[in-house]
Structures are given as structure tokens and as C-alpha cells.
Protein backbone atom coordinates (compact mmCIF):
# COMPACT_ATOMS: atom_id res chain seq x y z
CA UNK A 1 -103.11 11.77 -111.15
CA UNK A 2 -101.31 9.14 -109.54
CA UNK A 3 -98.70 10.42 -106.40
CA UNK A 4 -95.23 10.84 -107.47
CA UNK A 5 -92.67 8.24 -105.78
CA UNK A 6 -89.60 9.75 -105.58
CA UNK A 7 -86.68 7.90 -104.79
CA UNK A 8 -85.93 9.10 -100.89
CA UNK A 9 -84.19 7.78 -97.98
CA UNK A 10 -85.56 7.31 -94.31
CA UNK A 11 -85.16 10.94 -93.66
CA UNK A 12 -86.97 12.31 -96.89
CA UNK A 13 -83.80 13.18 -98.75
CA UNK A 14 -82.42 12.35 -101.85
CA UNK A 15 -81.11 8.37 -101.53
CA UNK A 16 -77.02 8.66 -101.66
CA UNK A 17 -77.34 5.16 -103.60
CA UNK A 18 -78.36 4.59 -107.02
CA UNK A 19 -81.93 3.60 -107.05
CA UNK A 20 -84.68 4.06 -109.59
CA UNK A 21 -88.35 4.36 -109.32
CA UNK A 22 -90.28 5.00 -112.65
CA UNK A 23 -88.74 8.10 -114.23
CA UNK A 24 -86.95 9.00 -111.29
CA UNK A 25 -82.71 8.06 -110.64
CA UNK A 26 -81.05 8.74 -107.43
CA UNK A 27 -77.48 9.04 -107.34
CA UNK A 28 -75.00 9.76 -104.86
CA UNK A 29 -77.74 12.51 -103.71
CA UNK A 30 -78.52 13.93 -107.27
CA UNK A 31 -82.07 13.34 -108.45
CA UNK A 32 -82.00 12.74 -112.18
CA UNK A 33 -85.43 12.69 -114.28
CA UNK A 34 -86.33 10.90 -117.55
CA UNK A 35 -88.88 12.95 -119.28
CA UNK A 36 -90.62 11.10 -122.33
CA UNK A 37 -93.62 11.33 -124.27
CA UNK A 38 -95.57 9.28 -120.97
CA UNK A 39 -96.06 12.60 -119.21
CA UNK A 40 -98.86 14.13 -119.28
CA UNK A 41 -99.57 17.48 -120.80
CA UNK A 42 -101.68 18.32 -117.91
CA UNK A 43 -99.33 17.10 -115.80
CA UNK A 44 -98.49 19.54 -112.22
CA UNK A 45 -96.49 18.94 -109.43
CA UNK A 46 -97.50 21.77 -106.82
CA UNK A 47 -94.52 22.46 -105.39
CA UNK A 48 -92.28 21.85 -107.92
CA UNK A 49 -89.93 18.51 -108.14
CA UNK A 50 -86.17 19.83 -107.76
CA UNK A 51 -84.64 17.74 -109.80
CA UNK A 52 -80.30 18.22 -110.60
CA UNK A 53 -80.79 16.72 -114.11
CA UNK A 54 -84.01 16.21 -116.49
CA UNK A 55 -83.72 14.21 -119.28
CA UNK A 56 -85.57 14.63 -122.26
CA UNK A 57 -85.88 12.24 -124.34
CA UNK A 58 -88.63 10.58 -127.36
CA UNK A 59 -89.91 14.14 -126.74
CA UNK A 60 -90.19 16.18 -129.78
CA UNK A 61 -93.06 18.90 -128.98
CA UNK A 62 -91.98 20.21 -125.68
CA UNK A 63 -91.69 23.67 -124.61
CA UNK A 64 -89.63 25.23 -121.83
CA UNK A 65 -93.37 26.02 -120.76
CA UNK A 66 -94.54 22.57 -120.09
CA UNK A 67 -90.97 21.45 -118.92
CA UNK A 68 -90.92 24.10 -116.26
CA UNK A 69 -94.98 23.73 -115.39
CA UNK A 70 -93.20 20.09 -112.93
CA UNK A 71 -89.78 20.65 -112.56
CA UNK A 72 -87.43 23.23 -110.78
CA UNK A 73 -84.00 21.44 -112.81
CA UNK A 74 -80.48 22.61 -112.85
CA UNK A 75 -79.19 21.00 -116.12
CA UNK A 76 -81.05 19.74 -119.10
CA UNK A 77 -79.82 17.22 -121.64
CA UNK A 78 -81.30 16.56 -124.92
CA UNK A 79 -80.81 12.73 -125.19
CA UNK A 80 -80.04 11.16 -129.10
CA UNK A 81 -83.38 10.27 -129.52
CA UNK A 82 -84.32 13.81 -130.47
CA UNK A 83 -82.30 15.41 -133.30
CA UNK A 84 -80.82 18.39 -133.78
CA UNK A 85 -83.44 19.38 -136.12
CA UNK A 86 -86.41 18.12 -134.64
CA UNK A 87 -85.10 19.82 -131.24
CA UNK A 88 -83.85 23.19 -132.87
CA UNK A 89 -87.13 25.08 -131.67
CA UNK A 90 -86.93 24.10 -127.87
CA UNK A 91 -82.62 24.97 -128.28
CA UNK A 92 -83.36 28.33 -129.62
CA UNK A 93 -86.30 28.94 -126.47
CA UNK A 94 -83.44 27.34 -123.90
CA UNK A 95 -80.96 30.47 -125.21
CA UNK A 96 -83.20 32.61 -125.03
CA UNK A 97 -83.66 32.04 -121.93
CA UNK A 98 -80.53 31.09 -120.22
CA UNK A 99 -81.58 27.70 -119.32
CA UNK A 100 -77.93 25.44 -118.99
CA UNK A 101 -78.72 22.59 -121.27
CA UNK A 102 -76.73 20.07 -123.63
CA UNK A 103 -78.12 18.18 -126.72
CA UNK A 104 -76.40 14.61 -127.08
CA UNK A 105 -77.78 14.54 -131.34
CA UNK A 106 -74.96 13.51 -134.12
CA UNK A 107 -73.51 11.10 -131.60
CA UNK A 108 -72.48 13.55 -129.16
CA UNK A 109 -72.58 12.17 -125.38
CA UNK A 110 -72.68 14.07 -122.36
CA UNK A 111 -70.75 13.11 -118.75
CA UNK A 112 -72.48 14.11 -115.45
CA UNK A 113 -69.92 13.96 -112.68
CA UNK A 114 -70.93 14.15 -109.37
């Protein structure tokens, strides 16, 4: 695949400004990712992306599995385009195990303050 371009500054780090680059947001030093239906299944970042936030979003058929296979996240937020029915499966894995998540569906919204 392709190499990942992640949004850094001149010293490698996180950029303190808001910049995007493909699925990838910098903010104020928080990396934020947008994960949609364009990743790949076989899709591996060796090491792992830290990432603060992932975003999932027009993703119905993920699995903590395959989210986890990339990504080393702190938070993850079910955008509205998934509903709560369509995304029940994935909630019920993310309980079970622990993983700190919030699900936006029926017009919920959720703030990240930094």
C-alpha cells in the first residue's frame, strides 16, 4: 500500500495547528482519524498509528478486530452516519471490552475539548 502521510511538524510530532491530510486531522497536538468504508480490509500499519480520536463513520461491518489491526486510539466515536441499529453489534464488542467510545445516532453530537 501506499505510505501513510500523517500530518507532522518539522520535528516529527503531532502539528499544534489544524491541518488535514487525507483521513488524518491535527489539532492543537491531537491526531484525529476518519475511518470510512476507503480502508482497506487488509489494511496494517506496523507499528501502530496512535491516534487520540478515530472516527468511524459510513462503516457498518467493522469489528474492534480490524479497527485495532491500524490504530492504537484513545476515544472512539460512532459518527450519525451509522445507526444505532446497524452499529449495535460493534457497541456490544466495545463493552465488552472496555474500549471508551460514544455513538452520535438519533441526533446525538459529541464535543472533543482539548
Amino acid at each position: 500500500h501506499s505510505e501513510t502521510v500523517l500530518p507532522l511538524d518539522k520535528y516529527g510530532k503531532i502539528a499544534p495547528f489544524l491541518e488535514k491530510k487525507g483521513d488524518f486531522i491535527s489539532f492543537n497536538g491531537k491526531l484525529i482519524v476518519l475511518y470510512g468504508d476507503n480502508h482497506s480490509d487488509k489494511l496494517i500499519y506496523q507499528p501502530k498509528i496512535k491516534a487520540d480520536f478515530l472516527i468511524l463513520h459510513e462503516n457498518k461491518k467493522r469489528r474492534l478486530e480490524e479497527l485495532c489491526r491500524c490504530y492504537d486510539f484513545g476515544f472512539l466515536i460512532v459518527d450519525g452516519s451509522i445507526s444505532a441499529y446497524k452499529s449495535s453489534d460493534l457497541r456490544a464488542e466495545l463493552d465488552k471490552n472496555g474500549v471508551k467510545y460514544h455513538s452520535v445516532s438519533g441526533g446525538k453530537y459529541y464535543d472533543i475539548w482539548f
